[in-house]
Protein backbone atom coordinates (compact mmCIF):
# COMPACT_ATOMS: atom_id res chain seq x y z
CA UNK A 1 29.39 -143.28 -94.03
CA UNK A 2 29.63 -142.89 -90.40
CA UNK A 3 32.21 -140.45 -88.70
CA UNK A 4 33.62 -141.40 -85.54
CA UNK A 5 33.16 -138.57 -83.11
CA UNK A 6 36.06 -138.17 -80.19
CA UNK A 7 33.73 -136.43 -77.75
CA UNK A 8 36.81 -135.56 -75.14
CA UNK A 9 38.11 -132.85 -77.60
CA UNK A 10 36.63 -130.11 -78.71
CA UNK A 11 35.41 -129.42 -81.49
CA UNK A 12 36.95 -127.84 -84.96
CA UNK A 13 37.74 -124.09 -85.21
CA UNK A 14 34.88 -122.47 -86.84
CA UNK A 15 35.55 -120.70 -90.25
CA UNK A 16 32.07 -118.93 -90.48
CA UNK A 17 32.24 -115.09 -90.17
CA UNK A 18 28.93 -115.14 -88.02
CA UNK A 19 30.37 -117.60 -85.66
CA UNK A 20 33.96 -115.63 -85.05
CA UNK A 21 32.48 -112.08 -85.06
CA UNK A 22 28.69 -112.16 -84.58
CA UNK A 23 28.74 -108.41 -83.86
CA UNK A 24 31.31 -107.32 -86.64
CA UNK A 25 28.72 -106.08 -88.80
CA UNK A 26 27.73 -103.64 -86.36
CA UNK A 27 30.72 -101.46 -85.76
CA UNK A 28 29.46 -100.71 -82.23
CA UNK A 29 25.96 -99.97 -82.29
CA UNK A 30 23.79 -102.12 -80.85
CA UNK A 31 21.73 -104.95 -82.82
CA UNK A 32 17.96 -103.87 -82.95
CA UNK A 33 16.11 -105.71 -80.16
CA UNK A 34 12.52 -106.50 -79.36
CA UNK A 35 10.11 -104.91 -76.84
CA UNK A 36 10.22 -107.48 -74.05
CA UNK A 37 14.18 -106.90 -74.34
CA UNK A 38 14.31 -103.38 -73.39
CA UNK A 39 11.25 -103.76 -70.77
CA UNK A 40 13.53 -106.37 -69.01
CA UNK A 41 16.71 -104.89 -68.67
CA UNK A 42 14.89 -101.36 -67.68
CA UNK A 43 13.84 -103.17 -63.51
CA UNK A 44 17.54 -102.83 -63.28
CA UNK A 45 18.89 -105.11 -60.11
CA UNK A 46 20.60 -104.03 -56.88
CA UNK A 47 24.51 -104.23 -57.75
CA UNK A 48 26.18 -105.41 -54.72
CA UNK A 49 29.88 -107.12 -53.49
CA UNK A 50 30.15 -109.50 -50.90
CA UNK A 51 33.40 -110.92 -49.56
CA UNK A 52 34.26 -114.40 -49.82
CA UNK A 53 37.36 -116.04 -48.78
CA UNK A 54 38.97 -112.89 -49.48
CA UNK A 55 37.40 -112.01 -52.78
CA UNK A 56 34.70 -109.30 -53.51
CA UNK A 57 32.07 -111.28 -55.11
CA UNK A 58 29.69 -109.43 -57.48
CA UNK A 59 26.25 -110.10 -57.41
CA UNK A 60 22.82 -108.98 -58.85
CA UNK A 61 19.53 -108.72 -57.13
CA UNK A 62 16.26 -108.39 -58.49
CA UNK A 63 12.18 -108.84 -56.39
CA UNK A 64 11.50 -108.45 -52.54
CA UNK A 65 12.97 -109.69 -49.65
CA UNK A 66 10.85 -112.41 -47.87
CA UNK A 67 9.90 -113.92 -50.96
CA UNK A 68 11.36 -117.33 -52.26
CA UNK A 69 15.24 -117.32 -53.14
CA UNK A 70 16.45 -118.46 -56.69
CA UNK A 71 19.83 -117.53 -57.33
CA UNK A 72 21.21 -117.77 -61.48
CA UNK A 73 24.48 -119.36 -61.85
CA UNK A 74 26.20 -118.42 -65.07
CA UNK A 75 28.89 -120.62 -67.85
CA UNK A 76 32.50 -120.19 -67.95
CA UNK A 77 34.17 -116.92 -68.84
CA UNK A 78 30.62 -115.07 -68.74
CA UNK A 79 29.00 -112.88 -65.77
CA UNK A 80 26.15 -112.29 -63.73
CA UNK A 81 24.66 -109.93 -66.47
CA UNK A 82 24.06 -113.30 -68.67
CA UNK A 83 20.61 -113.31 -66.71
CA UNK A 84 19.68 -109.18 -66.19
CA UNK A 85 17.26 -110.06 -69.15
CA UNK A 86 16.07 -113.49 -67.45
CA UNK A 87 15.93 -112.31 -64.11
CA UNK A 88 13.13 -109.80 -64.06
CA UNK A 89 10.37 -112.19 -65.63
CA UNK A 90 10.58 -114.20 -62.09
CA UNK A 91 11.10 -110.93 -59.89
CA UNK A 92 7.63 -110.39 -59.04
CA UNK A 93 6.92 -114.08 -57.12
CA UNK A 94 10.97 -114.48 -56.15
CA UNK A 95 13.92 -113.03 -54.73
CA UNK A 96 16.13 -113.50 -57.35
CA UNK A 97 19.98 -112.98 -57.80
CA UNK A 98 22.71 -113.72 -60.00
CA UNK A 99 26.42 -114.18 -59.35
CA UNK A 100 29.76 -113.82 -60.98
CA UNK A 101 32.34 -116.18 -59.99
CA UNK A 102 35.47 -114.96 -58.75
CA UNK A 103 37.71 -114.65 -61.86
CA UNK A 104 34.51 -113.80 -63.98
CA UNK A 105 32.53 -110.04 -64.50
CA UNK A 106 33.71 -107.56 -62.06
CA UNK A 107 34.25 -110.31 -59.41
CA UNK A 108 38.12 -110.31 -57.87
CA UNK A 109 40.23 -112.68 -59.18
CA UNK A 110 42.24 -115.37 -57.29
CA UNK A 111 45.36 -117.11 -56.95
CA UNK A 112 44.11 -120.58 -56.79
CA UNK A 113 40.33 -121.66 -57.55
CA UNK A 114 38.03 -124.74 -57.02
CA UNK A 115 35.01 -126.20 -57.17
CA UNK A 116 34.30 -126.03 -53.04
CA UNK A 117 35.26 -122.54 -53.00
CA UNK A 118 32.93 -121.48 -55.91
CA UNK A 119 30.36 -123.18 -54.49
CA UNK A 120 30.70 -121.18 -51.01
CA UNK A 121 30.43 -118.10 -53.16
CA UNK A 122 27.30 -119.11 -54.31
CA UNK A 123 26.06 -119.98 -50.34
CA UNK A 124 27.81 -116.91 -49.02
CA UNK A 125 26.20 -114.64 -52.41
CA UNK A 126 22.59 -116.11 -51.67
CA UNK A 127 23.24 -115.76 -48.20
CA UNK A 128 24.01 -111.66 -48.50
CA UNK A 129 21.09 -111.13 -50.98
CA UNK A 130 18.64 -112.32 -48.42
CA UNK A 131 17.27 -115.66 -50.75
CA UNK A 132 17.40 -117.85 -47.33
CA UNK A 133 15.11 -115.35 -45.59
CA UNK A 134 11.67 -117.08 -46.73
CA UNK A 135 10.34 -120.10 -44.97
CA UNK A 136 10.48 -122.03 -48.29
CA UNK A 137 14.61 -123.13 -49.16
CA UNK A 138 15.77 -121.23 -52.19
CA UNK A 139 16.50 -123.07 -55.70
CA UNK A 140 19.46 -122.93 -57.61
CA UNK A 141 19.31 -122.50 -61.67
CA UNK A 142 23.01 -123.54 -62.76
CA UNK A 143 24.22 -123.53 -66.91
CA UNK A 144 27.45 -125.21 -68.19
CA UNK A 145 30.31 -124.61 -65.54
CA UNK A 146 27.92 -122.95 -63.80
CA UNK A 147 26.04 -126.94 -63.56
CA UNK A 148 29.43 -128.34 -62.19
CA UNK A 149 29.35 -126.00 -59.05
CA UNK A 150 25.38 -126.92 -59.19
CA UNK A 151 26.43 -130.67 -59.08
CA UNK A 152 29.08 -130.29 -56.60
CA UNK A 153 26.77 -127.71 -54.13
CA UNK A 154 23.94 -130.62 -54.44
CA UNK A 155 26.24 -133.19 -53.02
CA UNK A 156 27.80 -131.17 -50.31
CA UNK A 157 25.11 -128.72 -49.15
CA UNK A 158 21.81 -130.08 -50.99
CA UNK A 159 20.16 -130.00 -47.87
CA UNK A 160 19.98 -126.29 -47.97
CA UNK A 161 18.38 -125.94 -50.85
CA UNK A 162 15.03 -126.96 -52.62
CA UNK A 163 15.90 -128.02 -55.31
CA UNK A 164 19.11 -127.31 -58.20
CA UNK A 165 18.36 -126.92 -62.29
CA UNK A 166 20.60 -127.86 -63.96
CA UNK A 167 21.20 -126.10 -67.49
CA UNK A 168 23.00 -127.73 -70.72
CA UNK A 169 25.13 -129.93 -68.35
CA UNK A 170 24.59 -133.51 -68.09
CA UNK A 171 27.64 -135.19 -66.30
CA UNK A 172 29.44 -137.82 -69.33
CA UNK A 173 30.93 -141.31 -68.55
CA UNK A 174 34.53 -141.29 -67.91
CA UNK A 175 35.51 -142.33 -71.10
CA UNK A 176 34.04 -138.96 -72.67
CA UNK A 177 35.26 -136.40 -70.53
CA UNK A 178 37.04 -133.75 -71.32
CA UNK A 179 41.03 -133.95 -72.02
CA UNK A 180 43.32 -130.95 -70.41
CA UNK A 181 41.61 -127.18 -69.99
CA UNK A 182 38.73 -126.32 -71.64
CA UNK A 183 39.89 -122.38 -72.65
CA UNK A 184 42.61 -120.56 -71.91
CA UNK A 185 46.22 -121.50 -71.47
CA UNK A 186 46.94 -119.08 -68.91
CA UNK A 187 48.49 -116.24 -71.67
CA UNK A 188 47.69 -112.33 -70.90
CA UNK A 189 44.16 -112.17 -72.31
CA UNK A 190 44.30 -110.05 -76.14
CA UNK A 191 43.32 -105.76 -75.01
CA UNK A 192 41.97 -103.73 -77.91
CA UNK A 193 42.31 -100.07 -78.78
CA UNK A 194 38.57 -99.42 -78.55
CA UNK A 195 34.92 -100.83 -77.55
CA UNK A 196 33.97 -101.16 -81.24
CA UNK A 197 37.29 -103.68 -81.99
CA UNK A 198 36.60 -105.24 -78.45
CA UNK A 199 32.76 -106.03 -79.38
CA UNK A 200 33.86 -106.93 -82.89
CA UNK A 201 35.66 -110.04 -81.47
CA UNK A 202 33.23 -111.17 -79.23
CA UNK A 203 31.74 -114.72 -79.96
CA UNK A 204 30.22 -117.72 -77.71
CA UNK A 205 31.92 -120.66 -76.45
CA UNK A 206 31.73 -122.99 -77.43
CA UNK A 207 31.37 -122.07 -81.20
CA UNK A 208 28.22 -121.72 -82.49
CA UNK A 209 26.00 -118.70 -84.03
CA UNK A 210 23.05 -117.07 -82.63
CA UNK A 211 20.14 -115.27 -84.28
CA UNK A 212 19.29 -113.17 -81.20
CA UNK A 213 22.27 -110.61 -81.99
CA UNK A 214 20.93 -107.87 -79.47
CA UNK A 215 21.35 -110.57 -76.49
CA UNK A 216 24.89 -111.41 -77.80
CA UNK A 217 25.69 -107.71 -78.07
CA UNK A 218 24.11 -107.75 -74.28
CA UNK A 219 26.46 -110.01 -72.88
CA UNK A 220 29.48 -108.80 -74.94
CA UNK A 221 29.24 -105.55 -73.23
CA UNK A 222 28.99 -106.67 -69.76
CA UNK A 223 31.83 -108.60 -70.49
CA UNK A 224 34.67 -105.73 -71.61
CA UNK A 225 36.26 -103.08 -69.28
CA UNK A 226 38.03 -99.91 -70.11
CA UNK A 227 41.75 -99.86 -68.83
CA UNK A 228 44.80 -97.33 -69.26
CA UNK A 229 48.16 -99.31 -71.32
CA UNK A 230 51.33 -99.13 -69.36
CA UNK A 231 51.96 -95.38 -70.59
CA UNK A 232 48.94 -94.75 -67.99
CA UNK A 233 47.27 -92.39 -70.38
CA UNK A 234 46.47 -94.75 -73.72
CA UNK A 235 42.75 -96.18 -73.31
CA UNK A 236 42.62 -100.14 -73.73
CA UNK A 237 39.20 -101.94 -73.56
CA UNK A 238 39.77 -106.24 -72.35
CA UNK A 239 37.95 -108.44 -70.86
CA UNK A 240 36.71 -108.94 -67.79
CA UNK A 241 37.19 -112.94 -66.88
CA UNK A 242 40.78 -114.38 -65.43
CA UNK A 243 42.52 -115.78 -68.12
CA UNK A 244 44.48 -117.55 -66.09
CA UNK A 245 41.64 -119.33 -64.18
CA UNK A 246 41.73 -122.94 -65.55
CA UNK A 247 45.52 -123.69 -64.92
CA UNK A 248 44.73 -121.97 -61.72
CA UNK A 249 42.29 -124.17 -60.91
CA UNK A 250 42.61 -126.85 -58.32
CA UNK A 251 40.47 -130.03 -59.38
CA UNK A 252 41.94 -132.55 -56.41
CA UNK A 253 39.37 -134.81 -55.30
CA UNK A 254 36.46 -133.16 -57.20
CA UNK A 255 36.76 -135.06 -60.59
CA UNK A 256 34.25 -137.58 -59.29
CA UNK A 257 32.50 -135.43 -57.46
CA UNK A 258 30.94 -133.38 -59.75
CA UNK A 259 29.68 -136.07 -61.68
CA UNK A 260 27.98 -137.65 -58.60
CA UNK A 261 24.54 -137.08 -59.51
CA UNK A 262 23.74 -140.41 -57.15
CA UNK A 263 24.89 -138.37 -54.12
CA UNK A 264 22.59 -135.29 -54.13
CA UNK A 265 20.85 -134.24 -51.40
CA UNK A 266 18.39 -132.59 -53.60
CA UNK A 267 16.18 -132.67 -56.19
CA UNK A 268 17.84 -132.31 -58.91
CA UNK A 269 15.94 -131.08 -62.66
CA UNK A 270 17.81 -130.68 -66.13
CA UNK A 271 16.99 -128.42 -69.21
CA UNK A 272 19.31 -128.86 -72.21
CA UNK A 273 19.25 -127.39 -75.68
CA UNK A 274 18.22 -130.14 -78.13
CA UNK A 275 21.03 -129.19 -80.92
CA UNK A 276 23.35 -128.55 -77.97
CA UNK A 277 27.32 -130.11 -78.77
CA UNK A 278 27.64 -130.24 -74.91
CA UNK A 279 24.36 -132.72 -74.16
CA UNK A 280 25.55 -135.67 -76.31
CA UNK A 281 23.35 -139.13 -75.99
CA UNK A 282 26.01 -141.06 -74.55
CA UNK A 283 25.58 -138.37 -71.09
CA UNK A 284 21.72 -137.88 -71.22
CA UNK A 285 22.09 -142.45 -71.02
CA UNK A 286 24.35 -141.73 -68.25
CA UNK A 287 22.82 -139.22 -66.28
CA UNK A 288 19.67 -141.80 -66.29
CA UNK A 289 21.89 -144.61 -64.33
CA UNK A 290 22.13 -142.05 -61.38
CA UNK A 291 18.96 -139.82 -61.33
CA UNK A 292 15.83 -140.63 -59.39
CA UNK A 293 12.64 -142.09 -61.44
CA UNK A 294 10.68 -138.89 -62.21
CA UNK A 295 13.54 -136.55 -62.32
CA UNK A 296 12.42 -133.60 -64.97
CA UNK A 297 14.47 -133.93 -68.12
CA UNK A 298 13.54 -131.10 -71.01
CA UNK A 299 15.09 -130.92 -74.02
CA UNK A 300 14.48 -127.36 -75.24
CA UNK A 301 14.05 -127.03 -79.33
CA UNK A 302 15.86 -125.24 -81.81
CA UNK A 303 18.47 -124.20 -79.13
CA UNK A 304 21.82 -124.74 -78.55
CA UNK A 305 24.57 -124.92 -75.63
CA UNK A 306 23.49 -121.32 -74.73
CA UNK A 307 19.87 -121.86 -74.61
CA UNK A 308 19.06 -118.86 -72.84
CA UNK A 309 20.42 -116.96 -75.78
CA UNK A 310 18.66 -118.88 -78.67
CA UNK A 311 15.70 -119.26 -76.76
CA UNK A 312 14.75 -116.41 -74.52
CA UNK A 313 11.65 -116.90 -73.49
CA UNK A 314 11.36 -120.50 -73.60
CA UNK A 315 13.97 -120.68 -71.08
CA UNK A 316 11.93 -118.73 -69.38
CA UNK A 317 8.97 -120.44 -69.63
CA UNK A 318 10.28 -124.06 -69.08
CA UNK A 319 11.77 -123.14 -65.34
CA UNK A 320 8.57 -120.90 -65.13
CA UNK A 321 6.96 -124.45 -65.45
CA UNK A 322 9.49 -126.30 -63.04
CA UNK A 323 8.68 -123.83 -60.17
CA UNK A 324 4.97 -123.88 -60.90
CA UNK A 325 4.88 -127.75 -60.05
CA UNK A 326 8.23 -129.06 -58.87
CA UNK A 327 9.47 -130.23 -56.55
CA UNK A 328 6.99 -131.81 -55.05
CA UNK A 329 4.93 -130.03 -52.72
């Protein structure tokens, strides 16, 4: 029997305890993690703001100035900190920095958002951190929403920029894009009375479990802040992204757009997760109408939508490959 998939929805609610509270168990304390882990995250980065459009704009900086830029562009509703543990394995041959959109991390929020204006973050962010200051143009590494910008900057200001990799997002034919908001609704995000409830409803979007608990832990930190209720003295822990950033979002003119793979002006490269919901056939047959011959296509096994989470250090070592050979000299 063969069930009829409607790939503009998401999918089902999860039911699995694993999926809806991966760090339940826990109580607070942090998952065991392995060596490489902890060596990572100790080259902590420069933390720095720069302004964009009137918004402070974190970002995360990592390796030497002079060397070759690469700047890490993160999914929806997550933060810079999704690469602190990816980051440092290029540091030595790369500047490298990471960004959190405005409305994301500890980036300001905004009254309206758009594709343009996150993609002038990224320019003015890579700008700031010094990644245009080698003779060779930077490359951008983009994941989920992250890709969108990636798609959007490639089309618009490609010429900047050696080349854009594109993570888990391969652009889907019209027919199969997504329906109305992919998250929030615009409601006052949920506060909790402590870090432990906070981190103890932490999960991924979209759904899905991960067996690397001490990265999920990781990112669920980074992504909570401590607040006062309105009594001004009661401690409340919520999370950092705008939930109000989707039906904020302007999208005039940019549905097409982003999808324009045809109109880069750079090379483009794509890494998905091989049991990823988001990379369906239907968009990797797509994607192939509008890329050059040659373009480098991975599919990354046993991972998911957030590959870098499943797999680490195959992430790692697949746009270790990419730099070592592409593009073209």
């Amino acid at each position: 029997m063969t069930v009829e998939r409607d790939l503009t929805q998401s999918p089902p609610k999860p039911t699995d305890p694993a999926i809806l509270s991966p760090l339940g168990p826990f109580a607070g304390a942090k998952p065991p993690a392995p060596a490489w882990f902890d060596k990572a995250i100790a080259r902590e980065p420069e933390r720095r703001f720069v302004e964009v459009e009137g918004a402070r704009i974190e970002t995360l900086i990592w390796g030497d100035e002079g060397k070759p830029g690469l700047l890490l562009m993160h999914v929806n509703g997550a933060h810079a900190d999704w690469y602190s543990f990816i980051a440092p394995f290029f540091a030595d041959h790369y500047r490298v920095a990471a960004i959190s959109w405005s409305g994301m991390g500890r980036s300001d929020w905004r009254e309206r958002y758009s594709l343009d204006l996150f993609s002038r973050e990224a320019l003015v962010a890579a700008e700031d951190a010094g990644l245009f200051l080698s003779a060779e143009k930077p490359i951008f590494v983009a994941h989920s929403f992250g890709g969108d910008v990636g798609i959007w900057l490639a089309a618009n200001s490609g010429e900047r920029l050696k080349g854009m990799i594109l993570l888990d997002n391969v652009p889907r034919p019209p027919e199969m894009r997504w329906k109305g908001q992919p998250n929030s609704d615009g409601r006052p995000a949920r506060v909790h009375p402590s870090l432990e409830a906070a981190l103890a409803r932490f999960r991924l979007m979209p759904p899905q479990g991960c067996e690397n608990l001490y990265l999920v832990d990781h990112i669920g930190r980074w992504s909570i802040t401590e607040d006062v209720a309105e009594d001004g003295t009661t401690p409340i822990f919520r999370w950092r992204f705008d939930p109000g950033l989707w039906p904020k979002m302007d999208r005039t003119g940019s549905l097409e757009s982003e999808h324009d793979l045809s109109a880069a002006k750079c090379p483009l490269a794509m890494i998905w997760g091989a049991q990823s919901q988001l990379v369906p056939q239907e968009g990797l047959d797509f994607t192939r109408q509008f890329i050059p011959a040659g373009t480098p296509m991975i599919a990354l096994p046993d991972a998911q939508h957030h590959l870098m989470l499943d797999q680490p250090l195959a992430t790692v070592a697949a746009v270790r490959a990419l730099l070592s050979a592409w593009p073209a000299r």
